[in-house]
Protein backbone atom coordinates (compact mmCIF):
# COMPACT_ATOMS: atom_id res chain seq x y z
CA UNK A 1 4.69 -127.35 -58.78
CA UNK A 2 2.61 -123.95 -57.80
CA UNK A 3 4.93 -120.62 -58.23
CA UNK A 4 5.12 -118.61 -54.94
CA UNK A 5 2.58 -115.29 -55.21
CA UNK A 6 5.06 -112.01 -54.27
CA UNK A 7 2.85 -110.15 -52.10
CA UNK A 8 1.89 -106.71 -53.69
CA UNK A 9 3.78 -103.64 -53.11
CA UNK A 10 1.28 -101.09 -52.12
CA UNK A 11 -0.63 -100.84 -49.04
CA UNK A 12 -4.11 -102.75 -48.04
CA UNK A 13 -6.92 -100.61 -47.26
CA UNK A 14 -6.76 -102.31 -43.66
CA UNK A 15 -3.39 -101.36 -43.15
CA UNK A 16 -4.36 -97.56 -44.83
CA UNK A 17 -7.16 -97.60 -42.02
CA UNK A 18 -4.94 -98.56 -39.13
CA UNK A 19 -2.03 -96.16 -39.83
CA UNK A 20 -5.05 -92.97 -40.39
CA UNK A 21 -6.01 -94.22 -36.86
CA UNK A 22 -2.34 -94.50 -35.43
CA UNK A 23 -1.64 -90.71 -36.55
CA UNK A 24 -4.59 -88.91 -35.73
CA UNK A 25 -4.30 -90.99 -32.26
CA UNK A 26 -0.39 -89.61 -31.68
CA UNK A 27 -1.30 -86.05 -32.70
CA UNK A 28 -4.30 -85.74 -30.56
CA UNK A 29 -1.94 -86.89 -27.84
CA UNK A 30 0.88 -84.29 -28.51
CA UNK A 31 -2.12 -81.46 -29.00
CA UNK A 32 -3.48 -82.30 -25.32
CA UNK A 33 0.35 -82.72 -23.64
CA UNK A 34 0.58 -78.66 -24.94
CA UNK A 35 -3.02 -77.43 -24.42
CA UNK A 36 -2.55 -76.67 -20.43
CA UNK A 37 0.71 -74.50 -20.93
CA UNK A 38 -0.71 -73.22 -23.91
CA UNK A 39 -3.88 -71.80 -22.15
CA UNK A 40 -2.13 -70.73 -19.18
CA UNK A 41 -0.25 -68.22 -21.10
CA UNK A 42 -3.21 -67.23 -22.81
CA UNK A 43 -4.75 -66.52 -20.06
CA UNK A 44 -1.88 -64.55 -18.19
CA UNK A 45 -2.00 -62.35 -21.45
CA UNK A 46 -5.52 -61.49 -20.78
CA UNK A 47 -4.87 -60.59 -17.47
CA UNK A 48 -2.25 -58.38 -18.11
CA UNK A 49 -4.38 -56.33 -20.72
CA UNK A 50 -7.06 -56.25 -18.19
CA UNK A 51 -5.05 -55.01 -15.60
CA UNK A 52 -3.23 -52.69 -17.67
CA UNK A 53 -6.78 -51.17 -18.73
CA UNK A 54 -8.03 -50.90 -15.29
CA UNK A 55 -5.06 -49.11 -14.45
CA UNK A 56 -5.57 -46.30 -16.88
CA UNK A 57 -9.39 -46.49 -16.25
CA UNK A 58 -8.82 -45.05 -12.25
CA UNK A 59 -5.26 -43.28 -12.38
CA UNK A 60 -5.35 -41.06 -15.40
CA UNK A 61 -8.63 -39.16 -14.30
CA UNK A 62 -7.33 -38.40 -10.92
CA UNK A 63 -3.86 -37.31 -12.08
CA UNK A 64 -6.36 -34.39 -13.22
CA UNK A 65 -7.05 -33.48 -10.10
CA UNK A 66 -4.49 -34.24 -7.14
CA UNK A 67 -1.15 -34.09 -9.97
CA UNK A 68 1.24 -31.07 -9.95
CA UNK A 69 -0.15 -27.55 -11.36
CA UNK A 70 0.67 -28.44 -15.44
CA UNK A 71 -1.64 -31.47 -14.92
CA UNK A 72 -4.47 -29.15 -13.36
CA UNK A 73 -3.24 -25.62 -15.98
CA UNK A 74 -6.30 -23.69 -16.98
CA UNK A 75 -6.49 -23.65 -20.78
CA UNK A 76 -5.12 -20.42 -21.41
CA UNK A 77 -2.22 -21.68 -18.78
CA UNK A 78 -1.51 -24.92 -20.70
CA UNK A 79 -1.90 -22.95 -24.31
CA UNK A 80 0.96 -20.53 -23.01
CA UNK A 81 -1.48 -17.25 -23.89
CA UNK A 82 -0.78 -14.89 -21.41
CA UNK A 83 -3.08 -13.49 -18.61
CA UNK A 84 -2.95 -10.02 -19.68
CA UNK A 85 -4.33 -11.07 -23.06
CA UNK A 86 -7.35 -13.22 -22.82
CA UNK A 87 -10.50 -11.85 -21.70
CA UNK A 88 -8.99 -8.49 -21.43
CA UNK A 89 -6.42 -6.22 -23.10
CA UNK A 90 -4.26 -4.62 -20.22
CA UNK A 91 -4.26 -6.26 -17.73
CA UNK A 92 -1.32 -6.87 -16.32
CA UNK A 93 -1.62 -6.07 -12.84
CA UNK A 94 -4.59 -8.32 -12.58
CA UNK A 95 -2.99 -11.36 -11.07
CA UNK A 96 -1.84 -9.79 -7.80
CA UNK A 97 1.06 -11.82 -5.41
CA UNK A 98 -2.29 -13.14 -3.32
CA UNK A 99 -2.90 -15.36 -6.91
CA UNK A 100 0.89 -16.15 -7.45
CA UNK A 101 1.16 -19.79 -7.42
CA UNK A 102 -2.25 -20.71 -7.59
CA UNK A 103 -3.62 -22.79 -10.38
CA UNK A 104 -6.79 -21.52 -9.90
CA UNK A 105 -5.50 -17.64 -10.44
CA UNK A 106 -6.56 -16.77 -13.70
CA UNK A 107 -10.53 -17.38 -13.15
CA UNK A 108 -10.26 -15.44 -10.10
CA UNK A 109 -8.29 -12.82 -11.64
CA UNK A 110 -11.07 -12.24 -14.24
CA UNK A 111 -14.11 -12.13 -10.96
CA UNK A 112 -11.41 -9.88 -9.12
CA UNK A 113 -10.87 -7.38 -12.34
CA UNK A 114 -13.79 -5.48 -12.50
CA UNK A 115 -13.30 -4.70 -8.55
CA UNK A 116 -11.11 -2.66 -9.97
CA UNK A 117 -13.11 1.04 -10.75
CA UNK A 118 -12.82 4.81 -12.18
CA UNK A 119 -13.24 7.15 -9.35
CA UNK A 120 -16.41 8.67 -11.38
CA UNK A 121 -19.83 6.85 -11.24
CA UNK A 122 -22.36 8.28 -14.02
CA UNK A 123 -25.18 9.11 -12.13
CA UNK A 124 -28.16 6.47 -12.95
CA UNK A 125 -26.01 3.56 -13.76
CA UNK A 126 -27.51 -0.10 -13.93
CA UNK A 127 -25.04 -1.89 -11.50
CA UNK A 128 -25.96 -5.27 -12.11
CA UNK A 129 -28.92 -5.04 -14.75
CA UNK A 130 -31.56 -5.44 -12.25
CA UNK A 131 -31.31 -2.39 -9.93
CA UNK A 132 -30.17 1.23 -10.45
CA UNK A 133 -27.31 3.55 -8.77
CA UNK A 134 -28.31 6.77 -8.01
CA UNK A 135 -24.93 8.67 -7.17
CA UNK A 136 -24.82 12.28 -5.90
CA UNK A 137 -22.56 14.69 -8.12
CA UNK A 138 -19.79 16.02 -5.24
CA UNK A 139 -17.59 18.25 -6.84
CA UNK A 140 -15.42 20.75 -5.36
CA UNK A 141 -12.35 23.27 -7.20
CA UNK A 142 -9.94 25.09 -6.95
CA UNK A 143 -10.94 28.52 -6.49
CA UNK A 144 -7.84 29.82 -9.15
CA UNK A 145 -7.06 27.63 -11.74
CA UNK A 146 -3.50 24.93 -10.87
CA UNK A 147 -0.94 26.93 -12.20
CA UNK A 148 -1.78 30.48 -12.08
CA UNK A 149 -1.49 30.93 -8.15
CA UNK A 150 1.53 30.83 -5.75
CA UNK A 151 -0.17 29.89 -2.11
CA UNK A 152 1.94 32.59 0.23
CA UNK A 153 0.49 32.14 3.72
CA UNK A 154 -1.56 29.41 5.26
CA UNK A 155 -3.93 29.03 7.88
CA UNK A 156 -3.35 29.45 11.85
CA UNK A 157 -0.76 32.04 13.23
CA UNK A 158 0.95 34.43 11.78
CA UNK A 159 3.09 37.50 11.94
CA UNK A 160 1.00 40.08 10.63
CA UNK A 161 2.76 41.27 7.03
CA UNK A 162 1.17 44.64 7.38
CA UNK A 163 1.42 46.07 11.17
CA UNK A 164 4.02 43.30 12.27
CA UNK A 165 1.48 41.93 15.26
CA UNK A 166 0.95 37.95 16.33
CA UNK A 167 -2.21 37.07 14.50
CA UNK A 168 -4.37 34.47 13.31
CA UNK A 169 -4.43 34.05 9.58
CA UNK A 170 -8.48 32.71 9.07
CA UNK A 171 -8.39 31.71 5.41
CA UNK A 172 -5.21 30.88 3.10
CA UNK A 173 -3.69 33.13 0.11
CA UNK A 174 -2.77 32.65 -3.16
CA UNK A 175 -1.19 35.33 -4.93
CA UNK A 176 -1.83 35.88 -9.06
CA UNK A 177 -2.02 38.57 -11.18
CA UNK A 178 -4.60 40.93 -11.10
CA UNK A 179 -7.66 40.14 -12.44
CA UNK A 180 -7.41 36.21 -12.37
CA UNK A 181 -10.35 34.20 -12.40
CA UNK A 182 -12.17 33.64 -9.42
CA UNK A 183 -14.13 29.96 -9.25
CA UNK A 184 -16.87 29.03 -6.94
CA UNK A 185 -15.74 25.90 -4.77
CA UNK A 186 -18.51 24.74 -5.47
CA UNK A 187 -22.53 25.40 -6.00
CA UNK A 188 -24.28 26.79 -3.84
CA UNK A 189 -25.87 30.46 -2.60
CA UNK A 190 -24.40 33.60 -2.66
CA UNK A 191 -25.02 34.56 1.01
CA UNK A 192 -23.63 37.85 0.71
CA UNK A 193 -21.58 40.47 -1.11
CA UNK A 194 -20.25 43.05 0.96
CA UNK A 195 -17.28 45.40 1.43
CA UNK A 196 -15.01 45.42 4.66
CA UNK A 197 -12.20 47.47 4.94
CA UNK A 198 -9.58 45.07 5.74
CA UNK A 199 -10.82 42.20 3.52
CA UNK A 200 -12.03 44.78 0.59
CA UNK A 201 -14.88 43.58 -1.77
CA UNK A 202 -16.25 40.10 -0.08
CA UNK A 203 -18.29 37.16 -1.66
CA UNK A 204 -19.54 34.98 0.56
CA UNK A 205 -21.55 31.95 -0.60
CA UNK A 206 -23.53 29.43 1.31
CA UNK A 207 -23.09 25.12 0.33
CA UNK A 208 -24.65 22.47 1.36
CA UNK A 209 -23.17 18.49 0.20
CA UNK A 210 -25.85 16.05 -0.59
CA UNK A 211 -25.53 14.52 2.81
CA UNK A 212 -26.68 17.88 4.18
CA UNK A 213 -23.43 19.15 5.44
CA UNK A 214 -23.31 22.91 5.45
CA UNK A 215 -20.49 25.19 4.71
CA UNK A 216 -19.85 28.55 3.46
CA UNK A 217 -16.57 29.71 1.39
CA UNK A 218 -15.37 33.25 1.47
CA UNK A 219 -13.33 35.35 -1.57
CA UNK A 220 -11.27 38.29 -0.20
CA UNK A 221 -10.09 41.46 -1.45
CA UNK A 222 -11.61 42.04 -4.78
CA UNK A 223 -13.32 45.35 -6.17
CA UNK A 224 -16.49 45.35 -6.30
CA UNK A 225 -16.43 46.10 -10.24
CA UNK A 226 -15.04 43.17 -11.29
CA UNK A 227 -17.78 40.92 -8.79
CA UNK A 228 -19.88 39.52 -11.47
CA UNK A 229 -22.38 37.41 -8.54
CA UNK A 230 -25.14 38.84 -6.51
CA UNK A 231 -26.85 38.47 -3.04
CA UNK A 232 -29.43 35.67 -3.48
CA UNK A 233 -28.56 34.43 -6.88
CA UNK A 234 -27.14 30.05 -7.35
CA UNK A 235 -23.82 29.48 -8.38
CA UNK A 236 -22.65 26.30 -9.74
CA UNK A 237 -19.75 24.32 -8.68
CA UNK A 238 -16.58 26.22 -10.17
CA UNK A 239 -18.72 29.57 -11.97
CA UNK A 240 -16.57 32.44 -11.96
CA UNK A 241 -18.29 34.91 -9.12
CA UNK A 242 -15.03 37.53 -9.70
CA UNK A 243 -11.42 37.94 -9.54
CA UNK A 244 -8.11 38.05 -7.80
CA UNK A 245 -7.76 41.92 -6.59
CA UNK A 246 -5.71 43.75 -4.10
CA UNK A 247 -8.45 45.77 -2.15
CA UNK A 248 -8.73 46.33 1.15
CA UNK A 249 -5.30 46.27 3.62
CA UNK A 250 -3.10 43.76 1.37
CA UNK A 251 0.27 43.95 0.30
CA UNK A 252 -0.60 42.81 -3.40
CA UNK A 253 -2.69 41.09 -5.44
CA UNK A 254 -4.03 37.52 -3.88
CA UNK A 255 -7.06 35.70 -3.22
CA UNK A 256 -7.40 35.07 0.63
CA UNK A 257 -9.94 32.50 0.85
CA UNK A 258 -12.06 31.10 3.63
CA UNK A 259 -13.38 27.99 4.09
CA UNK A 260 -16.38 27.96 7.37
CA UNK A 261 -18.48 25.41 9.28
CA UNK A 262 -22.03 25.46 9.84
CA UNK A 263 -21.71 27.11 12.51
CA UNK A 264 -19.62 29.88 10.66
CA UNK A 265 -16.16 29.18 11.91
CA UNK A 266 -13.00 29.25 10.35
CA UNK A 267 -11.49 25.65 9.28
CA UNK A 268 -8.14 25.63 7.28
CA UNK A 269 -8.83 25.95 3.75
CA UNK A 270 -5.95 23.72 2.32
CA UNK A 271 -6.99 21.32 4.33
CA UNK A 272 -10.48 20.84 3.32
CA UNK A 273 -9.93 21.39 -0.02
CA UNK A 274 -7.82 18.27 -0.23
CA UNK A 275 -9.66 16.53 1.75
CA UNK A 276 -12.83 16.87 0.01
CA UNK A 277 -10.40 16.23 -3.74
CA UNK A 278 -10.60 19.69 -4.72
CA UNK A 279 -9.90 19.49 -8.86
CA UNK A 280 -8.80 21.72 -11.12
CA UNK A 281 -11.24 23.73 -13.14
CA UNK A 282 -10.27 22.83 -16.53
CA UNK A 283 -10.22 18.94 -15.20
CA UNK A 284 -13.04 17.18 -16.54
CA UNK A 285 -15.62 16.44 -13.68
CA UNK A 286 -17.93 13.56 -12.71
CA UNK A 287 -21.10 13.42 -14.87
């Protein structure tokens, strides 16, 4: 009697095939169930970074120029360095109100700025590098130096200080001390020297501005000693032609000076002489 064969315990290479086949079957089923979700996320993801990328592509370079001012500050603005200490020391008072506000202020501060001149223009200065400025020296003085003279009676009428009549003061005084300095307004001619007997020892000196405009200017009571000028000879704008003296019918020592039109008539002196910025003689002129 044949004994029954146990079967062995370990697997057949059939059987070793067929399960290999059964698993790789069931996990290439599971892998496809997920693969649709799986890509549809993937693909939302990449849409958001797209998106998001786009986004900052078109918004953050206009921000730069329709945002609010600190997204459109000037670099010296958005550094915090003040106007009055960039491109020029002192400043201050270049940003007017008109510029308040703007964003743009500072650059047109700096184009504004050197609108801003000294009264004084050298004579033969390049403007722009390219063309020259020929500018005509105009300056008038005082006839006494600021500060030496007391101005007593002006021009137009008067009560006479000497006979008590209504009169017509012609020129304008200024009392001083005897012997003060006595400045040409300005150059000129001396037209004449003369001696009246009201108006004592007389210069009288013949100008003419650089746009032709002719005047003459007349110094009162002097003596004729102490007139240092001649008929004929050029002064210079503020030469000393003589000094403050009491000649003539005065009631002390004074300059009474005259200021005349081309046609020789009396105009008031104070007037003109601020008009046309009469300085000082010891202030520094235009060159």
């Amino acid at each position: 009697m044949s004994e029954a064969v146990d079967p062995c315990p370990l697997p057949s290479r059939r059987e070793i095939r067929e399960r290999e086949a059964s698993r790789l079957s069931s996990a290439s089923a599971r892998q496809s169930s997920r693969s649709p979700k799986g890509s549809s996320v993937f693909a939302v993801a990449k849409a958001g970074v797209l998106t998001s990328l786009l986004a900052m592509t078109v918004v953050v370079p206009l921000s730069g120029f329709v945002g609010s001012d600190a997204s459109i500050s000037l670099p010296s603005r958005a550094m915090g360095t003040a106007v009055g200490t960039t491109w020029m020391q002192g400043t201050r008072t270049v940003m007017s109100s008109s510029l308040a506000g703007s964003a743009t202020a500072v650059s047109r501060a700096r184009f504004r700025a050197p609108l801003t001149v000294t009264q004084c223009i050298p004579v033969e200065t390049s403007a722009n590098g390219e063309r020259s400025v020929a500018v005509e020296r105009r300056t008038v003085y005082m006839p006494i130096e600021v500060g030496r003279f007391q101005s007593t009676s002006p021009f137009g009428p008067r009560i006479h200080p000497v006979n008590g009549s209504l009169t017509f003061h012609t020129g304008t005084d200024m009392a001083a001390p005897l012997g003060t300095p006595l400045h040409a307004v300005y150059s000129g001619v001396v037209a004449d020297v003369y001696f009246d007997p009201y108006g004592g020892d007389i210069v009288k000196i013949r100008h003419e501005f650089p746009d032709g405009t002719v005047f003459y200017s007349l110094y009162l009571h002097q003596y004729a000693n102490q007139i240092v000028v001649t008929k004929g000879q050029n002064v210079e704008a503020g030469q000393v032609i003589g000094a403050v003296g009491s000649n003539g019918r005065s009631t002390g020592p004074h300059l009474h000076l005259e200021i005349h039109n081309a046609s020789d008539d009396p105009v008031d002196p104070d007037a003109w002489l601020a008009a046309n910025g009469a300085i000082d003689i010891n202030q520094e002129a235009c060159s």
